[in-house]
Protein backbone atom coordinates (compact mmCIF):
# COMPACT_ATOMS: atom_id res chain seq x y z
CA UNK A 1 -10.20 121.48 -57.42
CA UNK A 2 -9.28 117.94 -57.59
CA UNK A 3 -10.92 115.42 -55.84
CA UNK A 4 -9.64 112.32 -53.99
CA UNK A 5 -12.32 110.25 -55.26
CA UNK A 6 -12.24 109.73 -59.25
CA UNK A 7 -13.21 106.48 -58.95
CA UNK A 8 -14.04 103.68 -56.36
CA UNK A 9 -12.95 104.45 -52.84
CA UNK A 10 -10.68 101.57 -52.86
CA UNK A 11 -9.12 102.41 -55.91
CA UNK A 12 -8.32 106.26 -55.55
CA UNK A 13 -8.90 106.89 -51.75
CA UNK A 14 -5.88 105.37 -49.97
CA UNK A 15 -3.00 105.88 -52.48
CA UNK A 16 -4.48 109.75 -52.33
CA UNK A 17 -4.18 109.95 -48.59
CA UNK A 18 -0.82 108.45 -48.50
CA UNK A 19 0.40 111.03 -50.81
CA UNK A 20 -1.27 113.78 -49.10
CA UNK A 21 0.87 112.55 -45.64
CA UNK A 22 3.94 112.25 -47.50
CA UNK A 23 3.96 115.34 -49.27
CA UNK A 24 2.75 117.54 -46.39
CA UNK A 25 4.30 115.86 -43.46
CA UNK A 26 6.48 118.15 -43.05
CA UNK A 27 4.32 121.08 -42.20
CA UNK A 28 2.13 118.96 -39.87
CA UNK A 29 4.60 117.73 -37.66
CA UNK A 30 5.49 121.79 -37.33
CA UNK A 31 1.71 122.07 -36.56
CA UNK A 32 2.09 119.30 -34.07
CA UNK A 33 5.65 120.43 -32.10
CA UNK A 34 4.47 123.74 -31.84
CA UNK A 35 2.07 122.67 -29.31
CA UNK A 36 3.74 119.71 -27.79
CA UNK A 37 7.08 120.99 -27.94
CA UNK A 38 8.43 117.47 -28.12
CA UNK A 39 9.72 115.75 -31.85
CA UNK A 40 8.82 112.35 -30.62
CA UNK A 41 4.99 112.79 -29.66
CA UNK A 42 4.71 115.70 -32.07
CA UNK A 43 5.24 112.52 -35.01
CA UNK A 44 3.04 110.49 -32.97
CA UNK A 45 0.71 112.98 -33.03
CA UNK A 46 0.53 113.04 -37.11
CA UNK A 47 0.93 109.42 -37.49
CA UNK A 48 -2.36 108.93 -35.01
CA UNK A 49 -4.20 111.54 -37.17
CA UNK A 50 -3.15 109.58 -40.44
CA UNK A 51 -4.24 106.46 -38.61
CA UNK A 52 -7.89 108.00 -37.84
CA UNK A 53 -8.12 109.43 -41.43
CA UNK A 54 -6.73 105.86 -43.01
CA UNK A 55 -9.06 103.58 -40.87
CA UNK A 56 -12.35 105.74 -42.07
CA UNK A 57 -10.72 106.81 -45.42
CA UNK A 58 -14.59 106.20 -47.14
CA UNK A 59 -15.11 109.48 -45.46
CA UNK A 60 -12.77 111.37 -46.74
CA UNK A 61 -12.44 109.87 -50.61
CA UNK A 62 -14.66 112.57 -52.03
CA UNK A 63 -13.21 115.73 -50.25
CA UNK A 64 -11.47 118.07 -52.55
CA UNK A 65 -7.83 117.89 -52.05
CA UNK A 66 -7.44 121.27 -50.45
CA UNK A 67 -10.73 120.96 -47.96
CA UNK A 68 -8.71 117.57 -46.86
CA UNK A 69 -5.54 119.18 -46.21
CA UNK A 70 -7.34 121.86 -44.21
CA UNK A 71 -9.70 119.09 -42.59
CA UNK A 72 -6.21 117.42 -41.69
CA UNK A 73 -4.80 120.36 -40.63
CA UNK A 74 -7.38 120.57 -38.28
CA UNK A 75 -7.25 117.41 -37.07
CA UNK A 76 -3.45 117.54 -36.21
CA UNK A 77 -4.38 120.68 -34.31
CA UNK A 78 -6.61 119.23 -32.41
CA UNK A 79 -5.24 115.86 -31.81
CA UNK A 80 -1.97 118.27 -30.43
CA UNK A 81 -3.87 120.13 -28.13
CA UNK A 82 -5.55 117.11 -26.72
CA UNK A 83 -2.35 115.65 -26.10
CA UNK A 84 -0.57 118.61 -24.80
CA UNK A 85 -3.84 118.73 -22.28
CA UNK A 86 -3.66 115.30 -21.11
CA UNK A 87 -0.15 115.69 -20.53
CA UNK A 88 -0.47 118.96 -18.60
CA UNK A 89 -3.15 116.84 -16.22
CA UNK A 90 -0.39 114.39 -15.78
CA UNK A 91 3.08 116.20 -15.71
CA UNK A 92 2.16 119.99 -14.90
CA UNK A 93 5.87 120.48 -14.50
CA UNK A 94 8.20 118.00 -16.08
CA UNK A 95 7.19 118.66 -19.43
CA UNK A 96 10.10 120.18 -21.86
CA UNK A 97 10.87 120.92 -25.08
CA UNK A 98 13.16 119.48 -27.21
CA UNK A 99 15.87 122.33 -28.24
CA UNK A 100 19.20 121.34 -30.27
CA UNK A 101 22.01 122.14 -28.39
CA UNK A 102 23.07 125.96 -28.59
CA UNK A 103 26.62 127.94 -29.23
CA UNK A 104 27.31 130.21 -26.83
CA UNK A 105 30.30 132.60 -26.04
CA UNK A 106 29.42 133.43 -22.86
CA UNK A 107 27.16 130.72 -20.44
CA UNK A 108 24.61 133.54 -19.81
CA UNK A 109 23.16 134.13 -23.40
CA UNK A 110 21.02 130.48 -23.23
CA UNK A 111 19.59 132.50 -20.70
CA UNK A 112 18.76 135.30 -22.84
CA UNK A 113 17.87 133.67 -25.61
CA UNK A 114 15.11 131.77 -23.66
CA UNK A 115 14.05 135.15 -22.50
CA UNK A 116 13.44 136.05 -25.97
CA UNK A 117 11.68 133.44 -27.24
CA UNK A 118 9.58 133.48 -24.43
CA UNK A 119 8.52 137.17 -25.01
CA UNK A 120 8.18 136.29 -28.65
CA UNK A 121 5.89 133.39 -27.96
CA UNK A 122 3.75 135.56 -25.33
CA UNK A 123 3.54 138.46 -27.69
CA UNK A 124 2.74 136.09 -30.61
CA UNK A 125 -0.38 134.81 -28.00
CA UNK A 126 -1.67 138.10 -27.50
CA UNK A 127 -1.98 139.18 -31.31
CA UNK A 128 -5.42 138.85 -32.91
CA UNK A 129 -6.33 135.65 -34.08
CA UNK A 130 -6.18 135.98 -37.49
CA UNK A 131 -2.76 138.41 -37.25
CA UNK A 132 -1.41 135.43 -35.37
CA UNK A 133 -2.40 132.86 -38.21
CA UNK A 134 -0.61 134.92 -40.70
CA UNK A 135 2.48 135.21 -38.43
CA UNK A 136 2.74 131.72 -37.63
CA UNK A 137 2.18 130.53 -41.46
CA UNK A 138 4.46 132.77 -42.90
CA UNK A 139 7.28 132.60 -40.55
CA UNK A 140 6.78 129.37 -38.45
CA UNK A 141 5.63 126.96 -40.99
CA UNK A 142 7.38 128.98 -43.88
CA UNK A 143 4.23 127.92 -45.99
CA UNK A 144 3.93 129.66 -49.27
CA UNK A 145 1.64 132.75 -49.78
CA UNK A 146 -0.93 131.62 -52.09
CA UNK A 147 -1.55 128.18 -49.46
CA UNK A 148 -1.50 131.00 -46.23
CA UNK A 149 -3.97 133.25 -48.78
CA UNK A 150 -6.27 130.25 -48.91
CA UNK A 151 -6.08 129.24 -45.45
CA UNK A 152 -6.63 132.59 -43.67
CA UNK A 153 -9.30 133.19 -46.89
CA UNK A 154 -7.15 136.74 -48.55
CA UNK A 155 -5.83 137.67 -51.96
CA UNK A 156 -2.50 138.33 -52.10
CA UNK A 157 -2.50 141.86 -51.65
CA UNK A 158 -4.83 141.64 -48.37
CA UNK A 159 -2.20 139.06 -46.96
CA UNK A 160 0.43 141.75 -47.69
CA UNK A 161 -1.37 144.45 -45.30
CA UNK A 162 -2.82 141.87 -43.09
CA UNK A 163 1.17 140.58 -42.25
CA UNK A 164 2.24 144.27 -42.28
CA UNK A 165 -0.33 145.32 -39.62
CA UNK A 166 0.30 141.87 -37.65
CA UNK A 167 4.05 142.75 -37.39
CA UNK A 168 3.78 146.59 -36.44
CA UNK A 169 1.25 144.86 -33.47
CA UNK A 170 3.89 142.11 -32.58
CA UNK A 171 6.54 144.39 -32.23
CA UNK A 172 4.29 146.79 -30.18
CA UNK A 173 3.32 143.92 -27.84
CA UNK A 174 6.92 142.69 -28.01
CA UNK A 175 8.41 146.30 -26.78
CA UNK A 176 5.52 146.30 -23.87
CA UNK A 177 6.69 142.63 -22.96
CA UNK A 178 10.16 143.72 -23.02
CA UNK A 179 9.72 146.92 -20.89
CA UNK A 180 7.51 145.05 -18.17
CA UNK A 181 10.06 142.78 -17.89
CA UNK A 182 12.66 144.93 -17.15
């Protein structure tokens, strides 16, 4: 594993960060809108945690690269659900998401689909934990196997049965959702 100290903090540290943030932004700001459901404060969100992690960088220079992307992963996790509490104590009901606009034939299927991704969110909540991480990575964040392998601590082949086994219980939960609703 590399580090992100090789040399003096000053010298290594920062420019390692920075590249760390611009190669992975992309997958934190998914971290970030999935729980505020808003683009603006979901790249607030990152930029605040890149802030934190800039202004105490010392800290960080001699983390191996891939403990400080999960560190930061953690952190943007964390930082989202703070937010997304703190706005919940101040807008309980205003709050929406940020959706691009859909295609419709007919005015009732914006309806539906909200109905579906609804049941798919609920049924994603109700899977194990670690069936849910493995969902989420794969088909969320699109991350590649051998980084969701890492994260969620499986070889390849235990990933394989572990996503297997987390579908067959979404789309059990999914069909019970779907049949209480009716």
């Amino acid at each position: 594993m590399s580090s992100i100290r090789s040399s003096p903090p000053e010298a290594d540290a920062k420019p390692a960060i920075i590249a760390l943030y611009e190669e992975n932004y992309k997958l934190y700001y998914n971290v970030a809108w999935r729980y505020v459901q808003n683009a603006a404060t979901a790249e607030d969100v990152v930029q605040n945690v890149f802030t934190k992690v800039l202004d105490s960088f010392e800290r960080f220079a001699s983390f191996p690269r891939e403990e400080l992307e999960k560190y930061v992963m953690a952190m943007v996790k964390n930082e989202a659900l703070h937010h997304t509490k703190k706005m919940h104590d101040e807008l309980p009901i205003e709050h929406m998401e940020d959706r691009p606009a859909l295609e419709q034939d007919e005015p009732c299927d914006a309806v539906v689909q909200d109905f579906e991704q609804e049941l798919m969110r609920a049924a994603i909540k109700e899977l194990p934990e670690r069936y849910r991480l493995c969902i989420e990575m794969k088909y969320l964040y699109e991350l590649p196997t051998d980084y969701i392998c890492t994260m969620v601590d499986a070889t390849p082949r235990t990933f394989s049965t572990l996503l297997l086994r987390a579908k067959n219980k979404l789309k059990d939960i999914y069909t019970k959702l779907e049949r209480w609703g009716d």
